[in-house]
Protein backbone atom coordinates (compact mmCIF):
# COMPACT_ATOMS: atom_id res chain seq x y z
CA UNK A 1 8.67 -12.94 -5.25
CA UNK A 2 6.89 -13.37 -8.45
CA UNK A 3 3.59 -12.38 -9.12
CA UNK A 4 1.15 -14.45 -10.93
CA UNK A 5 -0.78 -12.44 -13.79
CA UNK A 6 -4.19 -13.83 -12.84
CA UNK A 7 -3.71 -12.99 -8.82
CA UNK A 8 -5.20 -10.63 -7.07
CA UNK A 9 -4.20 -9.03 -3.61
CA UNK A 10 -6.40 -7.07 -0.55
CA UNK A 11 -5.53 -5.47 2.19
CA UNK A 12 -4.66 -7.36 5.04
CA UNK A 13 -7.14 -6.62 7.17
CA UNK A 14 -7.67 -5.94 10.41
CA UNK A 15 -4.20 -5.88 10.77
CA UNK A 16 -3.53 -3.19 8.45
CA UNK A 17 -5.43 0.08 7.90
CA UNK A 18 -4.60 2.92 5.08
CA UNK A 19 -6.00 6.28 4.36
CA UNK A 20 -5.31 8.38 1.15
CA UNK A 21 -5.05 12.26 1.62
CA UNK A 22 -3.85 14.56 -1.00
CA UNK A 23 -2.33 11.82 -3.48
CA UNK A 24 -0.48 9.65 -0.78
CA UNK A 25 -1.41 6.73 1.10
CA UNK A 26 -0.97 6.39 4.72
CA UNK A 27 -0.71 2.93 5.49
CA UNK A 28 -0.48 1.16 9.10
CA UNK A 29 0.76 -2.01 10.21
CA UNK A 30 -1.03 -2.90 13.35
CA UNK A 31 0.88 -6.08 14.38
CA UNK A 32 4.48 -4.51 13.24
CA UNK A 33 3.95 -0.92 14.26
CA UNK A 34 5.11 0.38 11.57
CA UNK A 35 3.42 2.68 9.13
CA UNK A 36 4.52 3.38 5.42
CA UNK A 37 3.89 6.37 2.77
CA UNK A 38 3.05 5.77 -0.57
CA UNK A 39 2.82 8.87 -3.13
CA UNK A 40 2.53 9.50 -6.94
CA UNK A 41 2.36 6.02 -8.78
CA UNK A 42 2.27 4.16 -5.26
CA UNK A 43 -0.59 5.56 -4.26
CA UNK A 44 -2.39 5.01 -6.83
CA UNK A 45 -0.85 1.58 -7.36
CA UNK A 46 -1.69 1.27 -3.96
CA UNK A 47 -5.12 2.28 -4.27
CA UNK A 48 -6.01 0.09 -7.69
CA UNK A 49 -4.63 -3.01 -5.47
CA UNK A 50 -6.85 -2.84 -2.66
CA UNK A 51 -10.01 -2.69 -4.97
CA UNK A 52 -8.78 -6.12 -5.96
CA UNK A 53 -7.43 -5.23 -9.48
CA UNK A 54 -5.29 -7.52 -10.82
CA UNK A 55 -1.76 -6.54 -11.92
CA UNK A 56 -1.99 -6.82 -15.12
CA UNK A 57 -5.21 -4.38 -15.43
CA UNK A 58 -3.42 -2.09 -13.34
CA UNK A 59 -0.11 -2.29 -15.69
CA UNK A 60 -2.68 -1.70 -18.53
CA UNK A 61 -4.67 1.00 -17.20
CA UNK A 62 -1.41 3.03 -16.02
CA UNK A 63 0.26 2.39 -19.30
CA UNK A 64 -2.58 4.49 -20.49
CA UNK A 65 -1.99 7.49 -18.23
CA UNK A 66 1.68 7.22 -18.28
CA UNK A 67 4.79 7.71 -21.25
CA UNK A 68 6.73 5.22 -20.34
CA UNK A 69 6.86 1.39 -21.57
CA UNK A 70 4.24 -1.16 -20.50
CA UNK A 71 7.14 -3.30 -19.97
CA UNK A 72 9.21 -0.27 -17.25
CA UNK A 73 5.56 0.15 -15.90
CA UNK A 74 5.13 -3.59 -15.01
CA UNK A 75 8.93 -3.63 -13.95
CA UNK A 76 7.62 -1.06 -11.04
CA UNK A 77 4.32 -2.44 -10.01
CA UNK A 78 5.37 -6.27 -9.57
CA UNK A 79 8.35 -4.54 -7.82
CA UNK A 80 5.96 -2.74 -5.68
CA UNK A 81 3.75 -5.65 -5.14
CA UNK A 82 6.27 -7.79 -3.81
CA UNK A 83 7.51 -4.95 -1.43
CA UNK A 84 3.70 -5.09 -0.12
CA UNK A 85 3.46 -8.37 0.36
CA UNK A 86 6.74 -8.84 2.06
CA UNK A 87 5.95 -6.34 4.73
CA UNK A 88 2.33 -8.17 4.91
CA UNK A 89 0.30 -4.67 3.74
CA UNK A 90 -1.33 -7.06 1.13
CA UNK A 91 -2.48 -10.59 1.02
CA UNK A 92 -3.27 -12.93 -1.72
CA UNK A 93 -7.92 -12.34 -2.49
CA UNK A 94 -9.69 -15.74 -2.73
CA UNK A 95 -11.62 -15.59 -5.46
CA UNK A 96 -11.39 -13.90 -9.57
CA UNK A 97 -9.80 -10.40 -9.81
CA UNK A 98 -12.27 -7.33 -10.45
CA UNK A 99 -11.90 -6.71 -13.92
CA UNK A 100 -14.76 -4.06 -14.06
CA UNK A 101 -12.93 -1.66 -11.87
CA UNK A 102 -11.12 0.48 -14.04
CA UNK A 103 -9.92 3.76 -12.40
CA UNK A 104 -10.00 7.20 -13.95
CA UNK A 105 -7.28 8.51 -14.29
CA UNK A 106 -6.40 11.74 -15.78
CA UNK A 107 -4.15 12.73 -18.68
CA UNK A 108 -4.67 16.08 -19.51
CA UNK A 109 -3.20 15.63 -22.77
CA UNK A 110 0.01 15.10 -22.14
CA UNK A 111 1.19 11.91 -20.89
CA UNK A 112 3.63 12.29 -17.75
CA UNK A 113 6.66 9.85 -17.38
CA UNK A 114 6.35 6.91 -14.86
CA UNK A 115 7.57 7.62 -11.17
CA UNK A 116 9.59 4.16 -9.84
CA UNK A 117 6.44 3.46 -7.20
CA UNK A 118 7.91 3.59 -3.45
CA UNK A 119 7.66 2.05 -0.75
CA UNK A 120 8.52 4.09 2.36
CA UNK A 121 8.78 2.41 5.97
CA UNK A 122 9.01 4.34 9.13
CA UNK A 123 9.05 2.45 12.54
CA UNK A 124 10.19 5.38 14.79
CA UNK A 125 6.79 5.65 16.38
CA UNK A 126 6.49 1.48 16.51
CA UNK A 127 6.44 1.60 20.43
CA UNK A 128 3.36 3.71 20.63
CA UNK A 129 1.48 2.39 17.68
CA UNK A 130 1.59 -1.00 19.70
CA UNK A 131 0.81 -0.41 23.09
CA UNK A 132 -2.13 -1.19 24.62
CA UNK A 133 -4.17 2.09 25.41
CA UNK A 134 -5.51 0.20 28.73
CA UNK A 135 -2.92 -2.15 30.06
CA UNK A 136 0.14 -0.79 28.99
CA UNK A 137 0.11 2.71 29.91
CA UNK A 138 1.03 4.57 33.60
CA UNK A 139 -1.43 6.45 35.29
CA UNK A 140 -0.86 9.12 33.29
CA UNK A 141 -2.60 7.60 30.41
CA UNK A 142 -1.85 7.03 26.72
CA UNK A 143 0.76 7.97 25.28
CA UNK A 144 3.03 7.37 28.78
CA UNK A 145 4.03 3.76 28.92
CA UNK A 146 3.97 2.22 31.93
CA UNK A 147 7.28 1.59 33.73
CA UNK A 148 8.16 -1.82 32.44
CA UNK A 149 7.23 -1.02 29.50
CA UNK A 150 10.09 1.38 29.31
């Protein structure tokens, strides 16, 4: 999927929900199940995105922080982007991008070399993440599904 320089994206909410702890993004998928990690550059890809930044101020503002080429930079967040939007973690934002939000991001001096962003998918807890805490369980409760949900 291409992505148009003047779009951009939010989260895809309420369907989706994220959380950042300790440099990676936990992100869930409430009508798939499954939930996704993001670290390094995707996280903070990741995070830039959902404060409706536009790609190319995020290319700009990471080509900043990072060694590599603007070009290999925008290579890995349109790559990214399109990853997000195929697995529906991000939808298109009505309206102009926020070009006033420009994250701080440290350098320290030295300029590190650009991480490929990731995308990680995990669906081995899908089941649970979708059933219903009050119809779907046993008497037992949540997390025991009821028998034919088995």
């Amino acid at each position: 999927m291409l992505v148009s320089p003047h779009q951009n994206f939010r989260v895809n909410q309420p369907a989706v929900i994220a959380e950042v702890i300790d440099n990676e993004a936990i992100v869930v998928n409430l009508d798939s199940g499954a939930y996704y990690s993001l670290r390094g550059s995707a996280c903070t890809i990741w995070e830039m995105l959902a404060q409706q930044m536009a790609v190319p101020a995020v290319v700009q503002s990471l080509a900043q922080h990072y060694a590599d080429s603007p070009e290999a930079i925008q290579s890995g967040v349109e790559s990214l982007v399109a990853d997000l939007l195929n697995e529906q973690l991000l939808v298109p934002a009505d309206g102009a991008p926020d070009s006033t939000q420009q994250p701080a991001l440290s350098t320290n001096g030295e300029r590190p070399p650009f991480a490929t962003p990731v995308l990680e998918k995990y669906t081995d807890m899908a089941e649970l993440l979708l059933l219903d805490p009050i119809h779907d369980v046993d008497a037992a409760g949540w997390p025991h599904p009821a028998p034919d949900r088995q």
